[in-house]
N, C-alpha and C. Protein backbone atom coordinates (compact mmCIF):
# COMPACT_ATOMS: atom_id res chain seq x y z
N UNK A 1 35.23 -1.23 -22.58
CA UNK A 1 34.46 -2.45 -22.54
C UNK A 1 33.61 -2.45 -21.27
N UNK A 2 32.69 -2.47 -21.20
CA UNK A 2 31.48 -2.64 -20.02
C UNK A 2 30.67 -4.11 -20.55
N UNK A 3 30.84 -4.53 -19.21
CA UNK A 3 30.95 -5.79 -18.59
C UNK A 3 29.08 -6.06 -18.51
N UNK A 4 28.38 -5.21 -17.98
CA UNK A 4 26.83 -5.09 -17.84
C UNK A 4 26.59 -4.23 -18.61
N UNK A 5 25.15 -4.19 -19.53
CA UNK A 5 24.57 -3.27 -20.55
C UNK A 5 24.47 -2.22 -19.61
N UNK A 6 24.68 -1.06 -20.50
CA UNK A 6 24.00 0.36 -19.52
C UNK A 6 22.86 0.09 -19.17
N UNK A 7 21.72 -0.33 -20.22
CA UNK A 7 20.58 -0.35 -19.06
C UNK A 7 20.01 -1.11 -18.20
N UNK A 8 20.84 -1.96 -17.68
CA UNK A 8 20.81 -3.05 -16.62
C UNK A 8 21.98 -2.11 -15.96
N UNK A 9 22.41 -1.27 -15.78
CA UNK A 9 23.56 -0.48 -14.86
C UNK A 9 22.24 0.32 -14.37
N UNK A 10 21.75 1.29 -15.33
CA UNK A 10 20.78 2.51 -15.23
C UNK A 10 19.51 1.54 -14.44
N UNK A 11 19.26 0.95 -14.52
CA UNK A 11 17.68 0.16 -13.96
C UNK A 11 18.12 -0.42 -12.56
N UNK A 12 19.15 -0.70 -11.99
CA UNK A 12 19.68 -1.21 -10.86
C UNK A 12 20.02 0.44 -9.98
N UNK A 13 20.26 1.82 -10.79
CA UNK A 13 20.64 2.40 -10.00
C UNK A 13 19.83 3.09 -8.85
N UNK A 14 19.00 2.84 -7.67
CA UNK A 14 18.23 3.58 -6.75
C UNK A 14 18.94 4.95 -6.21
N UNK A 15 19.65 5.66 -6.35
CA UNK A 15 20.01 7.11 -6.32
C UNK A 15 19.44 7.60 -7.44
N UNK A 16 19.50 7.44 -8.69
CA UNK A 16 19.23 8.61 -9.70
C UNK A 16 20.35 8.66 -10.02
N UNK A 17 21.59 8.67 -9.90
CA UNK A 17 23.08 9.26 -10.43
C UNK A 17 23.02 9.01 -11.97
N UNK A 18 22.70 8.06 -13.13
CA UNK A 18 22.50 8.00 -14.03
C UNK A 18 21.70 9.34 -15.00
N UNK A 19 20.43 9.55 -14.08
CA UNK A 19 19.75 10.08 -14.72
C UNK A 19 20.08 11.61 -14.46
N UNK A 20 20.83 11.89 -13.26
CA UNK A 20 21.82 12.98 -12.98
C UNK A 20 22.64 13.29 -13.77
N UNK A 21 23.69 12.11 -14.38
CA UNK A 21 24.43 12.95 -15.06
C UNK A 21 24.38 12.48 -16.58
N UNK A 22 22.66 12.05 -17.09
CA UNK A 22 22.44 12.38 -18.51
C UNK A 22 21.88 13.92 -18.83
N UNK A 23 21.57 14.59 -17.57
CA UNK A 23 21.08 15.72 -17.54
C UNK A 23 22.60 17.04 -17.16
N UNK A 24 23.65 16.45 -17.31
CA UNK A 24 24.77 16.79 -17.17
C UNK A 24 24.90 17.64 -15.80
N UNK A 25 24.31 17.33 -14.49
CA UNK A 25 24.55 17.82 -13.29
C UNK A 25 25.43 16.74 -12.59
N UNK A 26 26.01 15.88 -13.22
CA UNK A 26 27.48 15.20 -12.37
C UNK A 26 28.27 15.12 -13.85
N UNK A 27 28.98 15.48 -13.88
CA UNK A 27 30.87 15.44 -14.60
C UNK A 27 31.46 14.11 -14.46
N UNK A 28 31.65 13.39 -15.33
CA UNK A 28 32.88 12.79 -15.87
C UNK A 28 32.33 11.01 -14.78
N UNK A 29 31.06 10.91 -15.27
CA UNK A 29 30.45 10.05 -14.63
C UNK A 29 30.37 8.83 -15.75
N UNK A 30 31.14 7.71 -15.29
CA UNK A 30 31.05 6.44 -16.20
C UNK A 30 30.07 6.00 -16.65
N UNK A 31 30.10 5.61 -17.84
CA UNK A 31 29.36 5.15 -18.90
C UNK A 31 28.32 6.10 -19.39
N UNK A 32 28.34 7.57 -19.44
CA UNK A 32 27.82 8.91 -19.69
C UNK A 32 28.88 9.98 -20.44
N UNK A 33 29.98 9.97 -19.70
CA UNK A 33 30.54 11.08 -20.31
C UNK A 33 32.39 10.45 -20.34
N UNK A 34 32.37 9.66 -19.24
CA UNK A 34 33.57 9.09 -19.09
C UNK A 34 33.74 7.22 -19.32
N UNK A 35 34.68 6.98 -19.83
CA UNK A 35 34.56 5.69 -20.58
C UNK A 35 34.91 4.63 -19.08
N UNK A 36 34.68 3.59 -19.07
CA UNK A 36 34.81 2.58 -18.52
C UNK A 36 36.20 1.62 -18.66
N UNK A 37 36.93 1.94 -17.72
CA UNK A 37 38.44 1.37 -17.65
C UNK A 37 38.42 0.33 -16.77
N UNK A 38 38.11 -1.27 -17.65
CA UNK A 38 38.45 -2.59 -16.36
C UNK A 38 39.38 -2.95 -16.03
N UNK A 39 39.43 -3.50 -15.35
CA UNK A 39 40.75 -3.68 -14.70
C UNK A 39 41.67 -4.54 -15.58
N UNK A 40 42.87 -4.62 -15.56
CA UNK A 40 44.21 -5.44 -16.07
C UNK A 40 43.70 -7.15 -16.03
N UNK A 41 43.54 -7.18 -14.65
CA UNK A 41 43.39 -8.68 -13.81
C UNK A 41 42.83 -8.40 -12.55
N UNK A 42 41.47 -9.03 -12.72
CA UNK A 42 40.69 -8.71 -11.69
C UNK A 42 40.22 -9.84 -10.96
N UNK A 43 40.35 -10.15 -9.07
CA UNK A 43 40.33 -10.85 -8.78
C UNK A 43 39.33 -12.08 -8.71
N UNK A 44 37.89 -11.31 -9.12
CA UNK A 44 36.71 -11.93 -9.35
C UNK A 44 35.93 -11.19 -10.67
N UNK A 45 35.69 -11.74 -11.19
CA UNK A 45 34.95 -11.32 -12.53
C UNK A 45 33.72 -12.31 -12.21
N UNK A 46 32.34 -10.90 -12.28
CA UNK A 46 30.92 -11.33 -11.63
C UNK A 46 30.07 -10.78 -13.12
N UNK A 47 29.70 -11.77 -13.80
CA UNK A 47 28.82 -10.91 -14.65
C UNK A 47 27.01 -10.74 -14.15
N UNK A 48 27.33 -9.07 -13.45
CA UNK A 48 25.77 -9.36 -12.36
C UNK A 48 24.89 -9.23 -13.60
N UNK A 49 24.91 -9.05 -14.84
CA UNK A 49 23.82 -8.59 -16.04
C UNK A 49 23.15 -10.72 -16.23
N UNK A 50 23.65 -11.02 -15.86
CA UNK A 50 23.79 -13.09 -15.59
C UNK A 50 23.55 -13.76 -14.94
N UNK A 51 23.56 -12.98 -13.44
CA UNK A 51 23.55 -13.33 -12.51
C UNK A 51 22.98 -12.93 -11.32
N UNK A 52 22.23 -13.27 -10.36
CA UNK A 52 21.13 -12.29 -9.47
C UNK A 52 22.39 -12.14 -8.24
N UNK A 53 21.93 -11.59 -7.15
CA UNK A 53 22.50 -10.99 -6.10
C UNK A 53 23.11 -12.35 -5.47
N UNK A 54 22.69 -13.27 -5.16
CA UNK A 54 22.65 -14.33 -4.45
C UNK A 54 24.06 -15.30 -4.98
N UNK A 55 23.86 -15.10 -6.48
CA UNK A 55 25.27 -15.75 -7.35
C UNK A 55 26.40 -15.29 -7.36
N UNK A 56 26.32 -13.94 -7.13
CA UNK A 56 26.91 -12.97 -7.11
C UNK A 56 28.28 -13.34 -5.83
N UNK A 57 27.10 -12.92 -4.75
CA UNK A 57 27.72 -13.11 -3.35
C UNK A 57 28.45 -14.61 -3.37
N UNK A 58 27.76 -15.25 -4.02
CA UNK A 58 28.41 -16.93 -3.71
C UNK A 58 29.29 -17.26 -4.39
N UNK A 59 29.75 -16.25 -5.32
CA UNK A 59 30.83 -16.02 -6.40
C UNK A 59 32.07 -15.62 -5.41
N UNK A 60 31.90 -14.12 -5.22
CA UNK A 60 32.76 -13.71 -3.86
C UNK A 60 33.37 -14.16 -2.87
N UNK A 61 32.31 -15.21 -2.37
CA UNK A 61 32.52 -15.74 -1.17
C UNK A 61 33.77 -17.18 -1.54
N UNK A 62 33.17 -17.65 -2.36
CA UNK A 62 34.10 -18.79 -3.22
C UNK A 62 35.23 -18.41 -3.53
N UNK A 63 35.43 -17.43 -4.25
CA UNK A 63 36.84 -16.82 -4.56
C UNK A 63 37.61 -16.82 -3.33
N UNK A 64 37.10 -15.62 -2.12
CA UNK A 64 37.72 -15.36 -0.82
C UNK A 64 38.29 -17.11 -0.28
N UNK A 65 37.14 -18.15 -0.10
CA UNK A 65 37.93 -19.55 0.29
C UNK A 65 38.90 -19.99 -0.17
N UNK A 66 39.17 -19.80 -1.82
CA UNK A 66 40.25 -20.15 -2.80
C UNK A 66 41.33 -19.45 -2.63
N UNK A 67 41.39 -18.24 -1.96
CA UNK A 67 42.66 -17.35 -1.41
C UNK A 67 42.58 -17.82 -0.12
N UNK A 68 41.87 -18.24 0.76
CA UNK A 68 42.39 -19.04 2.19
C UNK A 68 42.02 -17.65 2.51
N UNK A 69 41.13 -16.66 2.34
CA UNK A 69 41.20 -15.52 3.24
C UNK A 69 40.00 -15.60 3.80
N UNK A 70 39.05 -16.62 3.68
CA UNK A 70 38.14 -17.23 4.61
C UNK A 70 38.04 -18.79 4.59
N UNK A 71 37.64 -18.72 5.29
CA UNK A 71 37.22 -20.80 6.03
C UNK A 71 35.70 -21.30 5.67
């Protein structure tokens, strides 16, 4: 199950690693050759394909206050 479309993964990536290993010069590279394993229970679930950088972070940051592991 992947959480963001591949090509909102592939269009966000500024390395190239995508387009690396559709050309099979990286091995066992998620959502290419190796499947996508989410987590059990994950402490923040961000859907960034929904959400810009900014929501994102303010997602994070919210969570961290709700664990008291920031103020």
């Amino acid at each position: 199950m992947r959480k963001a479309p591949l090509n909102v993964v592939e269009a966000r990536d500024p390395k190239g690693l995508y387009k690396k290993a559709r050309r099979g010069e990286l091995k066992n590279f998620t959502g290419i050759d190796s499947t996508y394993e989410a987590p059990e229970a994950p402490d923040v679930h961000l859907k960034t394909s929904e959400m810009d950088a900014e929501e994102a972070a303010d997602a994070v940051i919210a969570a961290l206050r709700e664990r008291g592991m920031i103020s």
